[in-house]
PDB file of N, CA and C in Angstrom:
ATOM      1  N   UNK A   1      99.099-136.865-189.344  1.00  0.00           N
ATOM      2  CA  UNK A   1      99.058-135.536-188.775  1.00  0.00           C
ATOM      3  C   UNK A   1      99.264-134.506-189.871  1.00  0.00           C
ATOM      4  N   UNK A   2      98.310-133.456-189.856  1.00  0.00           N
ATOM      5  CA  UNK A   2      98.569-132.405-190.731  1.00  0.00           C
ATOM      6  C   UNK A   2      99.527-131.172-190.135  1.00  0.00           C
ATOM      7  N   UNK A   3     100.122-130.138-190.936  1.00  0.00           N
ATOM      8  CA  UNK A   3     101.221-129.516-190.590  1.00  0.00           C
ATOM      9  C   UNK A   3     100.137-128.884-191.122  1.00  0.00           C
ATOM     10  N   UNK A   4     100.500-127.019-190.109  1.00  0.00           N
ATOM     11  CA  UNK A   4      99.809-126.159-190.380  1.00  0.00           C
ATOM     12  C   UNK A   4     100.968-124.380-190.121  1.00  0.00           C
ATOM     13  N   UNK A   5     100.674-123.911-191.331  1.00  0.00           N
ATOM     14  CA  UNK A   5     101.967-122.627-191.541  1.00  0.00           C
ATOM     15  C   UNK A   5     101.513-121.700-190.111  1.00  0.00           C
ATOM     16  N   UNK A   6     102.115-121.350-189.443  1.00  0.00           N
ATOM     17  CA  UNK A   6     101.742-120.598-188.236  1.00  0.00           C
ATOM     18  C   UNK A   6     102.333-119.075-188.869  1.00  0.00           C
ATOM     19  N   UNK A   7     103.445-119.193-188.467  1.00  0.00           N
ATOM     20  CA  UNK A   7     103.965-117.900-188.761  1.00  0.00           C
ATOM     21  C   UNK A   7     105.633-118.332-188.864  1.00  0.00           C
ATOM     22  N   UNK A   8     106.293-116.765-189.194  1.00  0.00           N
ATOM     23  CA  UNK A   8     107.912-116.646-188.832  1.00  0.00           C
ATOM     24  C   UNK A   8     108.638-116.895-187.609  1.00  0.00           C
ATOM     25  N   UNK A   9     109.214-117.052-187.775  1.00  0.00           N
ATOM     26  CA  UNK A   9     110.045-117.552-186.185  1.00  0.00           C
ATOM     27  C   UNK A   9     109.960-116.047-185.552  1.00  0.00           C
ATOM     28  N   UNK A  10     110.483-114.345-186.477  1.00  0.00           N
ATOM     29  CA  UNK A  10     110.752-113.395-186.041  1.00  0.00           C
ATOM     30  C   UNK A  10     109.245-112.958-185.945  1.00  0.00           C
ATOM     31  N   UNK A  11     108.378-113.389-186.219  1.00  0.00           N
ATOM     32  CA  UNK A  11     107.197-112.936-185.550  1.00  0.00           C
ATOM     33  C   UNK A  11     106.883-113.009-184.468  1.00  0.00           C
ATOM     34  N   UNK A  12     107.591-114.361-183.560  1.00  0.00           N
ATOM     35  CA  UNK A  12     107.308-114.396-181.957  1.00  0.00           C
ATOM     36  C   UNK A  12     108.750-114.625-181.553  1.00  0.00           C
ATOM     37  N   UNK A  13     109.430-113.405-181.050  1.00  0.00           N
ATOM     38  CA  UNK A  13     109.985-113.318-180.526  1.00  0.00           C
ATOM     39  C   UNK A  13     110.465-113.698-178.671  1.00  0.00           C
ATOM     40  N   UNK A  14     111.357-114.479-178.708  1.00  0.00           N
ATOM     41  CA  UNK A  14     111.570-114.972-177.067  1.00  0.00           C
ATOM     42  C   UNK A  14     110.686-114.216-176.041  1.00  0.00           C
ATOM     43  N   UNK A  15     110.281-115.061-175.288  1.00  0.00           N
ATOM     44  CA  UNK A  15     108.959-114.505-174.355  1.00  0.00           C
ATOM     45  C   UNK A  15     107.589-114.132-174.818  1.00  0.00           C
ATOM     46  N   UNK A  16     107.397-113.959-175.908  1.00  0.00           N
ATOM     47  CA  UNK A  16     106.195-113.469-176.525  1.00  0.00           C
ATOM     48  C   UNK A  16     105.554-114.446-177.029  1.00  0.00           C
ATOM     49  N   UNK A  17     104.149-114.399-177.759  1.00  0.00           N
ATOM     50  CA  UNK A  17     103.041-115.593-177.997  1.00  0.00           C
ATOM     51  C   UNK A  17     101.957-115.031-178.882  1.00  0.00           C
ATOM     52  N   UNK A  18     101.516-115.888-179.883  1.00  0.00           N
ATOM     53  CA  UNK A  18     100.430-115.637-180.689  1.00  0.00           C
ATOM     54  C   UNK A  18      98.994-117.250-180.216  1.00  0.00           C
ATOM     55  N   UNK A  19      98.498-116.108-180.611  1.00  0.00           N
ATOM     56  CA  UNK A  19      96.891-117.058-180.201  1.00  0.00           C
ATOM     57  C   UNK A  19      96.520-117.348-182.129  1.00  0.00           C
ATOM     58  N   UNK A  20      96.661-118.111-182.433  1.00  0.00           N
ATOM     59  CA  UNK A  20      95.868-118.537-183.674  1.00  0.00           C
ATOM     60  C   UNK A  20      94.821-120.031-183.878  1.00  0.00           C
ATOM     61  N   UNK A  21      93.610-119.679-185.040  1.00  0.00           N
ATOM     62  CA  UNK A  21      92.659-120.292-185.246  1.00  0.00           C
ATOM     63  C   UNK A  21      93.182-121.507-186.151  1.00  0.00           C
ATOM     64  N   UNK A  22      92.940-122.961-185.484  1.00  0.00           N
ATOM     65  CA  UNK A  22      93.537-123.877-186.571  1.00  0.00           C
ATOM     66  C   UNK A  22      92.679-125.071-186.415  1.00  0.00           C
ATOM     67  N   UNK A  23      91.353-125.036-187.349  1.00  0.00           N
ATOM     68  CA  UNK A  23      90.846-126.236-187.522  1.00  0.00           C
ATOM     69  C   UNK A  23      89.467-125.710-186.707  1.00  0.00           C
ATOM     70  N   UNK A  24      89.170-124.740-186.592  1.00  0.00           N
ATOM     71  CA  UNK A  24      88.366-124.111-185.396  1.00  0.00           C
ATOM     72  C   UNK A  24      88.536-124.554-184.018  1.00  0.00           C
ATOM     73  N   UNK A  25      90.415-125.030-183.396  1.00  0.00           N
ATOM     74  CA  UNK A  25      90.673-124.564-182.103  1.00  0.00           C
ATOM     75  C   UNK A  25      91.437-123.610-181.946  1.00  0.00           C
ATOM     76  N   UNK A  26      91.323-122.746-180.673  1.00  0.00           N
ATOM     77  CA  UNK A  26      91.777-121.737-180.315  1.00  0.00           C
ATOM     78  C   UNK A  26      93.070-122.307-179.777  1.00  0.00           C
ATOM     79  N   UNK A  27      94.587-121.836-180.736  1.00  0.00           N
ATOM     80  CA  UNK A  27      95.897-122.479-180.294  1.00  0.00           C
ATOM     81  C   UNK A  27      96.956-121.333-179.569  1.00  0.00           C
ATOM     82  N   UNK A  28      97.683-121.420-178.530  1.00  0.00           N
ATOM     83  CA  UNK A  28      98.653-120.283-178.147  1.00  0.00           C
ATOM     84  C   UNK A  28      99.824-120.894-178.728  1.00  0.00           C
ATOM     85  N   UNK A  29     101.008-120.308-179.058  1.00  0.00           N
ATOM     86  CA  UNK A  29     102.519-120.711-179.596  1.00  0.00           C
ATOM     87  C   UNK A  29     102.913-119.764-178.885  1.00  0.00           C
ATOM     88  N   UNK A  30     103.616-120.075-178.079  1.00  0.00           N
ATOM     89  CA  UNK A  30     104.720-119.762-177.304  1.00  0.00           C
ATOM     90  C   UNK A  30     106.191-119.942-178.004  1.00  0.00           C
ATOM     91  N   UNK A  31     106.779-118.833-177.796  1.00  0.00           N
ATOM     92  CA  UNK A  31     108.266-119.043-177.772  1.00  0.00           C
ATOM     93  C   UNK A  31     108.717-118.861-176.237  1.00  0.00           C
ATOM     94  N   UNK A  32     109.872-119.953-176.170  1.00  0.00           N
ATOM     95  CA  UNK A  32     110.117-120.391-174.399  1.00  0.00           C
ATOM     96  C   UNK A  32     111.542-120.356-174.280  1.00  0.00           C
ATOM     97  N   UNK A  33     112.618-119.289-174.529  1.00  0.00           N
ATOM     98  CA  UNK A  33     113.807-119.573-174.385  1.00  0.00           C
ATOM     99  C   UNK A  33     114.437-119.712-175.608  1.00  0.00           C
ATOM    100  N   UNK A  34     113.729-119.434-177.020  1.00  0.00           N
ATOM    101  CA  UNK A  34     113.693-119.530-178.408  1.00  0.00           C
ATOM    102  C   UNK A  34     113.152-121.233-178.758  1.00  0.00           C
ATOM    103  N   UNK A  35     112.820-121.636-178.232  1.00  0.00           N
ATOM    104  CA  UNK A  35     111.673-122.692-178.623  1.00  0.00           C
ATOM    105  C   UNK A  35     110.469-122.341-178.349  1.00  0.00           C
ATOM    106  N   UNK A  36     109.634-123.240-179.298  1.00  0.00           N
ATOM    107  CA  UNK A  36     108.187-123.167-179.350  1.00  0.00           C
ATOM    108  C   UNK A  36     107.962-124.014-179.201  1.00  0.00           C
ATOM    109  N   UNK A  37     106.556-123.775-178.550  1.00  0.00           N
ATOM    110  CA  UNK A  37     105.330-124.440-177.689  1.00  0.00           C
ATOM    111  C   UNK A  37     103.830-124.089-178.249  1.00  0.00           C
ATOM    112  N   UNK A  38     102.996-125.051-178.039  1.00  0.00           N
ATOM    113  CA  UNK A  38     101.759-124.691-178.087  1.00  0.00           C
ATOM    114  C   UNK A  38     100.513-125.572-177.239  1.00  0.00           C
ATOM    115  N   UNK A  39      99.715-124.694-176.885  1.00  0.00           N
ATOM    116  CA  UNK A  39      98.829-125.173-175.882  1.00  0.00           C
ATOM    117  C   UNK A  39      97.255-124.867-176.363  1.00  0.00           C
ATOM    118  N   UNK A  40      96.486-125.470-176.081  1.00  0.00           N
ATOM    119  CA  UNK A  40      94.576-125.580-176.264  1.00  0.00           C
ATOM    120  C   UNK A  40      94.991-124.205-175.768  1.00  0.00           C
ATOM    121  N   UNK A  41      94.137-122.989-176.062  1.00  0.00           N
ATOM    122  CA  UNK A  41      93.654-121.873-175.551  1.00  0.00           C
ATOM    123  C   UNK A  41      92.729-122.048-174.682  1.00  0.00           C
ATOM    124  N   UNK A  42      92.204-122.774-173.706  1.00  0.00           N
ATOM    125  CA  UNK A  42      91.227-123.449-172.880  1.00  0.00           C
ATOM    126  C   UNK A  42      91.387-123.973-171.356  1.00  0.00           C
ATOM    127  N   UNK A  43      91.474-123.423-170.513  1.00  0.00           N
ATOM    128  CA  UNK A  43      91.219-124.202-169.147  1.00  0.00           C
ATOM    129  C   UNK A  43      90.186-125.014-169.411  1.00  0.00           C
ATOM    130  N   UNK A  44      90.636-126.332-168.596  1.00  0.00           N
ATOM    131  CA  UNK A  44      90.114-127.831-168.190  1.00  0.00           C
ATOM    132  C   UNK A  44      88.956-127.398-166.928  1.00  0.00           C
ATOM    133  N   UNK A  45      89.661-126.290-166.308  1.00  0.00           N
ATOM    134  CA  UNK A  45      88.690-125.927-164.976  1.00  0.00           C
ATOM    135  C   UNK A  45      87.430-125.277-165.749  1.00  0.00           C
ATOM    136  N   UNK A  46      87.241-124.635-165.753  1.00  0.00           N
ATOM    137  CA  UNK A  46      85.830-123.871-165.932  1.00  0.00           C
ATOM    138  C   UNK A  46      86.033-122.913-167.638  1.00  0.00           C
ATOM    139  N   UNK A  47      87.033-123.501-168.785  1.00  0.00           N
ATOM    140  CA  UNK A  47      86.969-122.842-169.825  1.00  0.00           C
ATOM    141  C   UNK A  47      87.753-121.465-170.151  1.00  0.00           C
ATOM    142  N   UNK A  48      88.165-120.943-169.409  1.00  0.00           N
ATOM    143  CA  UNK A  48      88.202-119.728-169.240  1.00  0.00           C
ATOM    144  C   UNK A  48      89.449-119.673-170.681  1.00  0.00           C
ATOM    145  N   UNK A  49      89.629-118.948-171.083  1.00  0.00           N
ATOM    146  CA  UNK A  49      90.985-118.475-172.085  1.00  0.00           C
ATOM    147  C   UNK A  49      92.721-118.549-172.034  1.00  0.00           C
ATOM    148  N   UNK A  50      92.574-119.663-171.710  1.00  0.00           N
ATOM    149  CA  UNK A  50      94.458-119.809-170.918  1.00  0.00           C
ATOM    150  C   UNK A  50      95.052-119.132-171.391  1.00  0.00           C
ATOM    151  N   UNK A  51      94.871-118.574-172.495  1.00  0.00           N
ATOM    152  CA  UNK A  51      96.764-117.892-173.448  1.00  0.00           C
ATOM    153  C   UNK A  51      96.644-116.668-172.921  1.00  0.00           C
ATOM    154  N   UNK A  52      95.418-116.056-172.264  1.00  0.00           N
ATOM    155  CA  UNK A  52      95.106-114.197-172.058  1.00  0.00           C
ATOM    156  C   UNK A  52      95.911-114.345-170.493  1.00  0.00           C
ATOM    157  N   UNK A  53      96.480-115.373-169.708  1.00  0.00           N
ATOM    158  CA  UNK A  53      96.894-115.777-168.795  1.00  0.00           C
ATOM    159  C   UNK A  53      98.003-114.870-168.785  1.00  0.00           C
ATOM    160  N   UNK A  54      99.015-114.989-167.185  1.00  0.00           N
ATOM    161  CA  UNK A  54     100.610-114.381-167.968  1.00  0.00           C
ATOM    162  C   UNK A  54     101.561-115.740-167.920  1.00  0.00           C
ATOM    163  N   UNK A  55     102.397-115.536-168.588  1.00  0.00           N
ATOM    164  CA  UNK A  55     103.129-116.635-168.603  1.00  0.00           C
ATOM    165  C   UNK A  55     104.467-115.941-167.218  1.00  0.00           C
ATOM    166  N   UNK A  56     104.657-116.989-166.560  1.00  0.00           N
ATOM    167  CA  UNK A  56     105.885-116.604-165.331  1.00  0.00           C
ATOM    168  C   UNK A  56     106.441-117.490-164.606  1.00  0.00           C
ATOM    169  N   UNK A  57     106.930-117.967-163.856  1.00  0.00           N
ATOM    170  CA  UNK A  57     107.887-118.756-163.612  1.00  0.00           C
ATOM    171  C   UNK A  57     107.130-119.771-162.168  1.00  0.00           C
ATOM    172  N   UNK A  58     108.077-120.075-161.256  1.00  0.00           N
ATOM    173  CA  UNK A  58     107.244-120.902-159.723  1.00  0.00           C
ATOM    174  C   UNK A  58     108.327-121.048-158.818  1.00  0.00           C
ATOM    175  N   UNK A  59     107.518-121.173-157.701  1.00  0.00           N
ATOM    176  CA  UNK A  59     108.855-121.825-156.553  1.00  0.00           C
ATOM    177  C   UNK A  59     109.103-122.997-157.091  1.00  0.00           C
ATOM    178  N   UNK A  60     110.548-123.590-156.836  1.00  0.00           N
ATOM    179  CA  UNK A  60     111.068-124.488-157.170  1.00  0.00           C
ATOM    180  C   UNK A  60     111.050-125.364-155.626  1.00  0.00           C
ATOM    181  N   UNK A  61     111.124-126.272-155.496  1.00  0.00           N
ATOM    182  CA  UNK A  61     111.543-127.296-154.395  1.00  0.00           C
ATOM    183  C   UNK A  61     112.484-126.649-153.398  1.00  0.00           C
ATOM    184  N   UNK A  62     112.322-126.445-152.176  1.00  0.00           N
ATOM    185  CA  UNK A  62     113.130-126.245-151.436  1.00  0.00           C
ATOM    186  C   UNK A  62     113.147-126.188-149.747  1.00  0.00           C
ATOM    187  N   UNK A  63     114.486-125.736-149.146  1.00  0.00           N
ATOM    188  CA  UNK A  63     113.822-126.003-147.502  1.00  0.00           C
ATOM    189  C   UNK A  63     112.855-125.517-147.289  1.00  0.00           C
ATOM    190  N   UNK A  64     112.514-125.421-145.687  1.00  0.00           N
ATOM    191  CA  UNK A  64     111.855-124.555-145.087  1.00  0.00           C
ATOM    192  C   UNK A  64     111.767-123.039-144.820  1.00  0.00           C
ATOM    193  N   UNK A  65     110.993-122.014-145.173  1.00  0.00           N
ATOM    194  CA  UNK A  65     111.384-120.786-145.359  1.00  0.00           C
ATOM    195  C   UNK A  65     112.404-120.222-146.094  1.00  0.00           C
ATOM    196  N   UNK A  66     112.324-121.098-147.153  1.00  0.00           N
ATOM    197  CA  UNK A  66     113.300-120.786-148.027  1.00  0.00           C
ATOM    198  C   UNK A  66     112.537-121.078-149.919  1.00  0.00           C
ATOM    199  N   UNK A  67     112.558-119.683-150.295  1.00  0.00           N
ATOM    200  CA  UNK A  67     111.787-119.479-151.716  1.00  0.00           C
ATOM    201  C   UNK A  67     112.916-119.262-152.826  1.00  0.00           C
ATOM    202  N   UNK A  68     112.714-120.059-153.650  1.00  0.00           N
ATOM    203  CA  UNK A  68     113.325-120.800-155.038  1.00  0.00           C
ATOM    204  C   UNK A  68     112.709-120.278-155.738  1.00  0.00           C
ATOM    205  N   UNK A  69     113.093-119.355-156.456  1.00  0.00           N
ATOM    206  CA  UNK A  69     112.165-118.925-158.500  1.00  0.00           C
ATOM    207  C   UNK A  69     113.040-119.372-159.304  1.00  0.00           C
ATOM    208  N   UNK A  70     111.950-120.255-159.984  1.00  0.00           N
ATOM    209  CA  UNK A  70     112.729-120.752-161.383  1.00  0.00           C
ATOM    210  C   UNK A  70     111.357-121.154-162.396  1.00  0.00           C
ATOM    211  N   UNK A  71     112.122-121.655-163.733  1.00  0.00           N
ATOM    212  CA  UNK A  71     111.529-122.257-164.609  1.00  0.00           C
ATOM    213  C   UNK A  71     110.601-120.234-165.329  1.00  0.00           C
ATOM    214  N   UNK A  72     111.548-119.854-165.236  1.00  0.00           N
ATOM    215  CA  UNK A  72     110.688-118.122-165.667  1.00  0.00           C
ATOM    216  C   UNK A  72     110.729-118.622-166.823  1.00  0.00           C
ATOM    217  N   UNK A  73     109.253-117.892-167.515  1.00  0.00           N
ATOM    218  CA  UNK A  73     108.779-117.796-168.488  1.00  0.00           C
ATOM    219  C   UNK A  73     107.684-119.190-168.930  1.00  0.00           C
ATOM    220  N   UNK A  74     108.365-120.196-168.501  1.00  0.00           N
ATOM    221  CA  UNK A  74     107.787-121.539-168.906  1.00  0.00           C
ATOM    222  C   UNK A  74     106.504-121.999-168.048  1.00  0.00           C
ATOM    223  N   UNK A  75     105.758-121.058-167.410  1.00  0.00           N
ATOM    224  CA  UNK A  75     103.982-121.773-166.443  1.00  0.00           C
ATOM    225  C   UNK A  75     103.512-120.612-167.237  1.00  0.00           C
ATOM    226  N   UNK A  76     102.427-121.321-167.627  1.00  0.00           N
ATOM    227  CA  UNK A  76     100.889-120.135-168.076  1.00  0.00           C
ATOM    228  C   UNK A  76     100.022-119.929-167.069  1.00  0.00           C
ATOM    229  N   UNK A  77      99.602-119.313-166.508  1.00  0.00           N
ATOM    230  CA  UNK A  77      99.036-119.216-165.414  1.00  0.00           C
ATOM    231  C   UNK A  77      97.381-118.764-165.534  1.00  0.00           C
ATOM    232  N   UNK A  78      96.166-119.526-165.391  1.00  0.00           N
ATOM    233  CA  UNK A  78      94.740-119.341-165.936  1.00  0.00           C
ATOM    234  C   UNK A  78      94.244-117.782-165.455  1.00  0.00           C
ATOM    235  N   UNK A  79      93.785-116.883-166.052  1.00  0.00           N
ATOM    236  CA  UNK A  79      93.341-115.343-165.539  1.00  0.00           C
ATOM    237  C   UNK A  79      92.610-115.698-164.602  1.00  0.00           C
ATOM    238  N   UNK A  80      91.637-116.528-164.786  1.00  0.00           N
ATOM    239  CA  UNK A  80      90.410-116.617-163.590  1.00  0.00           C
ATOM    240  C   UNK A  80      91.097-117.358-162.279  1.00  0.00           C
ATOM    241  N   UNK A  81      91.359-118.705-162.631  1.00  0.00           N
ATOM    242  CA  UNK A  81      91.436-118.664-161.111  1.00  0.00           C
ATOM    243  C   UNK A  81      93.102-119.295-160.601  1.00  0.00           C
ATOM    244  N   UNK A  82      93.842-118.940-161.354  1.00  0.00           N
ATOM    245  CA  UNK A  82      95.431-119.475-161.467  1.00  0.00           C
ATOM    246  C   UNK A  82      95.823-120.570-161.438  1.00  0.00           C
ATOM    247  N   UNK A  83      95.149-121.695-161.831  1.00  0.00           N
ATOM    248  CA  UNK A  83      95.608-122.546-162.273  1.00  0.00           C
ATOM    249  C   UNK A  83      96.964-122.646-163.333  1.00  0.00           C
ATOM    250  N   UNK A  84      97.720-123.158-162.508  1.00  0.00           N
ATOM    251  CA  UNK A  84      99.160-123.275-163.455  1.00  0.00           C
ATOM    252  C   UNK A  84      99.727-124.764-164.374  1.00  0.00           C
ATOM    253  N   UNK A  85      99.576-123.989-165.467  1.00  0.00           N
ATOM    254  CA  UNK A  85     100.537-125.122-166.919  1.00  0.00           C
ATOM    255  C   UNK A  85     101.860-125.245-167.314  1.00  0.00           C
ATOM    256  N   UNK A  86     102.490-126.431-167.264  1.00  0.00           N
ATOM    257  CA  UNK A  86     103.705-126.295-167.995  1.00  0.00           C
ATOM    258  C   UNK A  86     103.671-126.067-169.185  1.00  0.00           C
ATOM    259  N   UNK A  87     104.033-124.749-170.240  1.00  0.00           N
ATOM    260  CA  UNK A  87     103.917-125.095-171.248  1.00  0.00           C
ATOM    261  C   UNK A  87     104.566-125.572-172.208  1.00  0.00           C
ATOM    262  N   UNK A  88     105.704-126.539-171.537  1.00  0.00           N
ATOM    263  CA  UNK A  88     106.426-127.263-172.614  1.00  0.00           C
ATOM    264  C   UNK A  88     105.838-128.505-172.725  1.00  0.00           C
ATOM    265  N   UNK A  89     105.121-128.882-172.062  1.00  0.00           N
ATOM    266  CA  UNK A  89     104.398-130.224-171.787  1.00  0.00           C
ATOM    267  C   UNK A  89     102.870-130.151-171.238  1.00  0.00           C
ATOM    268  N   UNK A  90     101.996-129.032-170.959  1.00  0.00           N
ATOM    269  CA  UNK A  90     100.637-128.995-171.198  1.00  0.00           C
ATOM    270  C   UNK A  90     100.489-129.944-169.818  1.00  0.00           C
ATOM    271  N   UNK A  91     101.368-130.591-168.821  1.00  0.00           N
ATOM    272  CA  UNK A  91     101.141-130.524-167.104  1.00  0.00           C
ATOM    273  C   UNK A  91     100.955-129.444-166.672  1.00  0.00           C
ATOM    274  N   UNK A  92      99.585-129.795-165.578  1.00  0.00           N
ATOM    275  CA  UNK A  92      99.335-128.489-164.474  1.00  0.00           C
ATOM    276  C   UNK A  92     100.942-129.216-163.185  1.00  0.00           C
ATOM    277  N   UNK A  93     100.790-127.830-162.777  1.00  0.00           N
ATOM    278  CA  UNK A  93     101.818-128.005-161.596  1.00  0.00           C
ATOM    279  C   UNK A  93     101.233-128.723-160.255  1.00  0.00           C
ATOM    280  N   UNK A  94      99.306-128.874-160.450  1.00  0.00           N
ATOM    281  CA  UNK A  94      99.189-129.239-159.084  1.00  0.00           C
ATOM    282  C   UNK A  94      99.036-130.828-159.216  1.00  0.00           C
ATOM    283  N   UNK A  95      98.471-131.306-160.317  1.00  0.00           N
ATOM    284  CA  UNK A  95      98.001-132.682-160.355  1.00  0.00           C
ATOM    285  C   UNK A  95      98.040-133.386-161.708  1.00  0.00           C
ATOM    286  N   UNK A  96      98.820-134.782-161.343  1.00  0.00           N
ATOM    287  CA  UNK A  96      98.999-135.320-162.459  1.00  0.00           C
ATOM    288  C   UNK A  96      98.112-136.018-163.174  1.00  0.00           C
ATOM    289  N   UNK A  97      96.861-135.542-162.771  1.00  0.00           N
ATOM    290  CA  UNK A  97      95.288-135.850-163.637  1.00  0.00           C
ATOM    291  C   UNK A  97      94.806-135.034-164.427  1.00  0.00           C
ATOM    292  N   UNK A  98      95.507-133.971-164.473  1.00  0.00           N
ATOM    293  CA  UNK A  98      94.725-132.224-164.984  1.00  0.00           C
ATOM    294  C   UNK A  98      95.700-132.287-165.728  1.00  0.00           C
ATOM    295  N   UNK A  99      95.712-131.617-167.051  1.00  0.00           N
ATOM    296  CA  UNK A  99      96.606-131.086-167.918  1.00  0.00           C
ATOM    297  C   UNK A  99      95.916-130.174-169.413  1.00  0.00           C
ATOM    298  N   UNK A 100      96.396-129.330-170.145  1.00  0.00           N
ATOM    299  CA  UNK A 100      95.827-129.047-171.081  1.00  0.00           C
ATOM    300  C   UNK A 100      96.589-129.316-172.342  1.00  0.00           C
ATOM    301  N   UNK A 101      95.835-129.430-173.006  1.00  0.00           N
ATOM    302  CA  UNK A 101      96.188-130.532-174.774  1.00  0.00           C
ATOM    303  C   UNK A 101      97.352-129.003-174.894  1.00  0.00           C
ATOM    304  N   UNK A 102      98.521-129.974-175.738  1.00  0.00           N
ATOM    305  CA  UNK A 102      99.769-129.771-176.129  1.00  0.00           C
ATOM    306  C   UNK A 102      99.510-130.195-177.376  1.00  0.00           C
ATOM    307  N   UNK A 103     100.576-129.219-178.367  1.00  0.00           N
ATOM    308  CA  UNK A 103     101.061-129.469-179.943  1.00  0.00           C
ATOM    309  C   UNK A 103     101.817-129.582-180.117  1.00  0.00           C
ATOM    310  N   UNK A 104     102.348-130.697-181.134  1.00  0.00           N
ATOM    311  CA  UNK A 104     104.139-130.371-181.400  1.00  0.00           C
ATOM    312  C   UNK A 104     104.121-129.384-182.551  1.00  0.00           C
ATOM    313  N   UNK A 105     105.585-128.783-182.234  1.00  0.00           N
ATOM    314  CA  UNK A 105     105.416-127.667-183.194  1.00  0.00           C
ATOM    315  C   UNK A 105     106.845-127.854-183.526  1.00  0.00           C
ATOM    316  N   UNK A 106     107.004-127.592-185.073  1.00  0.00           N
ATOM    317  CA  UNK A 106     108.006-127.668-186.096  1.00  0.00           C
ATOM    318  C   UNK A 106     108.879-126.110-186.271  1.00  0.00           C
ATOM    319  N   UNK A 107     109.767-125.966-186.756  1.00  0.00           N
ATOM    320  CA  UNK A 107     110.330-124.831-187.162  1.00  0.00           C
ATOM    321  C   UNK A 107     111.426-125.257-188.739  1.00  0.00           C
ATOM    322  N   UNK A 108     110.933-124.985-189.554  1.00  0.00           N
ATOM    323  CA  UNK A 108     111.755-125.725-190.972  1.00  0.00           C
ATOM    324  C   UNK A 108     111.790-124.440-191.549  1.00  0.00           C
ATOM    325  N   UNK A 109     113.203-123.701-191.993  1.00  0.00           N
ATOM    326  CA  UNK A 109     113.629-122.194-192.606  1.00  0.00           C
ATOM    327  C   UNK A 109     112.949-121.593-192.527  1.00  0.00           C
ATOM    328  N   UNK A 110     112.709-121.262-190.886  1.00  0.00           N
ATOM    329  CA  UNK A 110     112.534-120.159-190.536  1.00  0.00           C
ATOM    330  C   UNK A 110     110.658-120.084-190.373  1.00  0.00           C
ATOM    331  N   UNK A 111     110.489-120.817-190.734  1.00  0.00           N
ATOM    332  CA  UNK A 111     108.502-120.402-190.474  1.00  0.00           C
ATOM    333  C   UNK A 111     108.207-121.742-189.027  1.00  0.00           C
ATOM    334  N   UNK A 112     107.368-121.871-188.379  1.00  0.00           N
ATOM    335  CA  UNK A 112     106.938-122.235-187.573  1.00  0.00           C
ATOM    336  C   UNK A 112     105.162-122.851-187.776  1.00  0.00           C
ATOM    337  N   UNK A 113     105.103-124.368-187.714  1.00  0.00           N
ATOM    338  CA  UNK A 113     104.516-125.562-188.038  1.00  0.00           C
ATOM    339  C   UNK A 113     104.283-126.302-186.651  1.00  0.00           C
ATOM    340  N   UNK A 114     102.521-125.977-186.892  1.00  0.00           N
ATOM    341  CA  UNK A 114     102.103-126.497-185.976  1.00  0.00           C
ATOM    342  C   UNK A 114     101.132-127.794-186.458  1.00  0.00           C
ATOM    343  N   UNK A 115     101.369-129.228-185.757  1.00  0.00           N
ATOM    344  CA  UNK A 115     100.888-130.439-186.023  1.00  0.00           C
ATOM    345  C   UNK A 115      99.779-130.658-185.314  1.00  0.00           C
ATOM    346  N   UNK A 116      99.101-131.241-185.849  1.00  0.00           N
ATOM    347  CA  UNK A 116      97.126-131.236-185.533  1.00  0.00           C
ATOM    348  C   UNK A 116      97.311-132.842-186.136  1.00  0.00           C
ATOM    349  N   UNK A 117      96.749-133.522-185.066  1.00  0.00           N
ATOM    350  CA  UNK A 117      96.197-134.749-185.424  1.00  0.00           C
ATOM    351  C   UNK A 117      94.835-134.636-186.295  1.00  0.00           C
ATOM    352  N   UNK A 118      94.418-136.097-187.184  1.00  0.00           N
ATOM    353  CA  UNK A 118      92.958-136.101-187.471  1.00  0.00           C
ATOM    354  C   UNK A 118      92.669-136.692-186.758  1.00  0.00           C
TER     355      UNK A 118
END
């Protein structure tokens, strides 16, 4: 696996995200709570641009008539037709057949390293 210089840690600040070109794929890095994430810039559904998505939270499990928000900040949610991603793990929330390609990503003094298989 090759390591690739992304940026500063203080360049993406908690909640915020850069879209960068690596290898000619389109990559999002997320910071999630002061960790980073990164996801294909790509819906599985019909292509569309996942990272232009908003990132926001979901109901969580619960009774009947009864609404749970959690997990804020951590679902990307597709612009076109809302399809939702975990983006600590690149699972959709509806089906465990769908998912979009995940990166591991490094942080070593302070810069932020993103790993690309060959």
């Amino acid at each position: 696996m090759a390591l690739y210089e992304i940026a500063k840690v203080q360049d993406i600040p908690t909640g915020a995200n850069i879209v960068v070109e690596v290898e000619g794929r389109s990559i999002g890095v997320y910071n999630v709570h002061g960790t980073f994430y990164a996801v294909h810039n790509y819906c599985p559904h019909q292509g569309a641009e996942l990272c232009k998505g908003p990132v926001c939270g979901t109901n969580l499990e619960s009774n009947v008539y009864e609404f749970i928000y959690g997990r804020d900040q951590e679902i990307i949610r597709c612009p076109w037709h809302g399809w939702e991603f975990d983006l600590k793990t690149g699972k959709s929330l509806f089906s465990e057949k769908v998912r979009v390609r995940s990166y591991p990503v490094e942080v070593t003094d302070n810069i932020i390293y993103l790993s690309i298989g060959k």
